[in-house]
Protein backbone atom coordinates (compact mmCIF):
# COMPACT_ATOMS: atom_id res chain seq x y z
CA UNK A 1 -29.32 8.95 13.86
CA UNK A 2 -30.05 8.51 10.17
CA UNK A 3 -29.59 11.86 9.37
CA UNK A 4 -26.23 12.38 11.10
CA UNK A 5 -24.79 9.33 9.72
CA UNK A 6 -25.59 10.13 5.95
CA UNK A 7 -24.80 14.19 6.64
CA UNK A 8 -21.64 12.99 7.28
CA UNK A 9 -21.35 10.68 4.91
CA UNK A 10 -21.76 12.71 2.25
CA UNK A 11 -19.59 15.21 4.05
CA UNK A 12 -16.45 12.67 4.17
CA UNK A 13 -17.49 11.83 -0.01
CA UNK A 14 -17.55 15.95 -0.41
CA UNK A 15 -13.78 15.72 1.32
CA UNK A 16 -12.82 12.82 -0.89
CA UNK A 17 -14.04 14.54 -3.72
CA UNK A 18 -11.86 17.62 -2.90
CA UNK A 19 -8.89 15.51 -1.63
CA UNK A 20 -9.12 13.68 -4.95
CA UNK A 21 -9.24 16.86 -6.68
CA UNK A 22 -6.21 17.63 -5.20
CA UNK A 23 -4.10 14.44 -6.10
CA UNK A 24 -5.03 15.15 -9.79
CA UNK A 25 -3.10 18.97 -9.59
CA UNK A 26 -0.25 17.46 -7.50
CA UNK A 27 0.13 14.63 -9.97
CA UNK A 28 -0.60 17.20 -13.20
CA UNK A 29 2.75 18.93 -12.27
CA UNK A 30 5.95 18.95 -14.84
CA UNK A 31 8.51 16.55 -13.32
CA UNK A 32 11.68 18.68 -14.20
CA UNK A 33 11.38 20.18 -11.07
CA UNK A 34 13.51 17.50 -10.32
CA UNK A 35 16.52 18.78 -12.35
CA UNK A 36 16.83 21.38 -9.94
CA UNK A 37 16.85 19.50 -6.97
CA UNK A 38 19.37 17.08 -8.71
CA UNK A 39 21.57 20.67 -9.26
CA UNK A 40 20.99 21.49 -5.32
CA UNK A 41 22.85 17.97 -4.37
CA UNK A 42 26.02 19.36 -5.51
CA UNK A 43 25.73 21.95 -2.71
CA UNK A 44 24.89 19.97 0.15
CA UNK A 45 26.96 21.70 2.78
CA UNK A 46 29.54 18.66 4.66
CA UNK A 47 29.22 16.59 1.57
CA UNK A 48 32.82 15.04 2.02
CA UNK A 49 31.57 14.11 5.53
CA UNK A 50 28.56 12.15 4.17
CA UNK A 51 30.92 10.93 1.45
CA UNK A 52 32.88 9.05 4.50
CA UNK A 53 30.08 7.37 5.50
CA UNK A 54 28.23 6.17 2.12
CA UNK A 55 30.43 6.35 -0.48
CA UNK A 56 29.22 6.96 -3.96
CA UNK A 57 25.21 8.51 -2.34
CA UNK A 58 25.36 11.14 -5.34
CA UNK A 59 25.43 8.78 -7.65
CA UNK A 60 22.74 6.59 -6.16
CA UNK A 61 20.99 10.27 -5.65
CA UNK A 62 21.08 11.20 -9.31
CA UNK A 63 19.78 7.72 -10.67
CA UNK A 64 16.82 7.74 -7.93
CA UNK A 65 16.36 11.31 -9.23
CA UNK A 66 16.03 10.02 -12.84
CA UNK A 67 13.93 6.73 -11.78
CA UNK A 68 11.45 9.46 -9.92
CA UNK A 69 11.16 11.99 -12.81
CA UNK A 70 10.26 8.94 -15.38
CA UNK A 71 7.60 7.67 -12.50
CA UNK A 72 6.20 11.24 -12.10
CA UNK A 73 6.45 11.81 -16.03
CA UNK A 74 4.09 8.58 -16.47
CA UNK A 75 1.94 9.33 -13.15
CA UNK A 76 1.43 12.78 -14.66
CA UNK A 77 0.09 11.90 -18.57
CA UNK A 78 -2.20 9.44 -16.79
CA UNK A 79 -3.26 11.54 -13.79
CA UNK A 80 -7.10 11.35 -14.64
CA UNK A 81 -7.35 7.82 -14.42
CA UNK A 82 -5.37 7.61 -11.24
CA UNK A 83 -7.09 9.89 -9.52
CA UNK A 84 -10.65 8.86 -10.65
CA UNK A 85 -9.78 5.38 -9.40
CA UNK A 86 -8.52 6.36 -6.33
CA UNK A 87 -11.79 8.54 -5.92
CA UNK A 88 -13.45 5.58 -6.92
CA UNK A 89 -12.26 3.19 -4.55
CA UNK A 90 -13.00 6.29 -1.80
CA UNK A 91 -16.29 6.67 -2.40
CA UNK A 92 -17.01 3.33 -2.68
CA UNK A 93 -15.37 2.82 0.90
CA UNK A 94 -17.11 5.77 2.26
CA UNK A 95 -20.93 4.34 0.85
CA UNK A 96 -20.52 1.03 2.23
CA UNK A 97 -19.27 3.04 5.63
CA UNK A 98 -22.68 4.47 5.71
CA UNK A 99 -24.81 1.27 4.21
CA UNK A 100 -23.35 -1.03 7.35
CA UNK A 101 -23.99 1.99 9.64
CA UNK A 102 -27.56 2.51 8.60
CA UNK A 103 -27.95 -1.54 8.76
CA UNK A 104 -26.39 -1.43 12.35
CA UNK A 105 -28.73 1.17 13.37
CA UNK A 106 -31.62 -0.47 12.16
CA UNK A 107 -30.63 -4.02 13.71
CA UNK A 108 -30.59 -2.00 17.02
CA UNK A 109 -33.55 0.14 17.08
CA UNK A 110 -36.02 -1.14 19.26
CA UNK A 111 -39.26 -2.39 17.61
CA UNK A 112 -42.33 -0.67 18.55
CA UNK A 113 -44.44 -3.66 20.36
CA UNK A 114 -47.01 -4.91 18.20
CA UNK A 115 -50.58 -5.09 19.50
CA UNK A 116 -52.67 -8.38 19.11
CA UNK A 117 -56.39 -7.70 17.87
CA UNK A 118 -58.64 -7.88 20.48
């Protein structure tokens, strides 16, 4: 039972690792990718319909569109860090996962019977 709950321990931290991986290209990207989807709002298709209904959303689009391309600008110079810490805090999660499993398993095992010297 030992086995299988460290194999997959160490599988899950091998997952982390790769998920954590990931997060660092996602967050590594250039954030004007934004500018076009800010130039993609103009051709919305029933625009005057949605215009009805919440006056003034390009304008609230375009300044959320800013806000998220200065977030993603400072996300993206310190993507190490933020992905090491949230790799951190992971792996950390996933080692005490397997530390109170182990101690659970050995709680319950049953205890060979001891013999008294004869």
């Amino acid at each position: 039972m030992l086995i299988a709950i460290w194999t997959l321990t160490l599988l899950g931290l091998l997952l982390w690792s790769l998920a954590s991986w990931g997060l660092h290209t996602l967050l590594s990207i250039d954030p004007r990718w934004l500018e076009d989807v800010e130039k993609l709002v103009h051709e919305i298709p029933y625009a005057q319909t949605i215009d009805r209904w919440f006056p003034g959303w390009r304008e609230l689009l375009g300044v959320l569109m800013d806000l998220a391309e200065l977030v993603l600008s400072w996300v993206g110079n310190n993507a190490p860090l933020v992905a090491w810490i949230v790799w951190g805090v992971g792996a950390i999660v996933l080692l005490l996962g397997g530390l109170l499993l182990t101690l659970i398993v050995c709680l319950l095992r049953d205890k060979p019977a001891t013999r008294a010297a004869a």
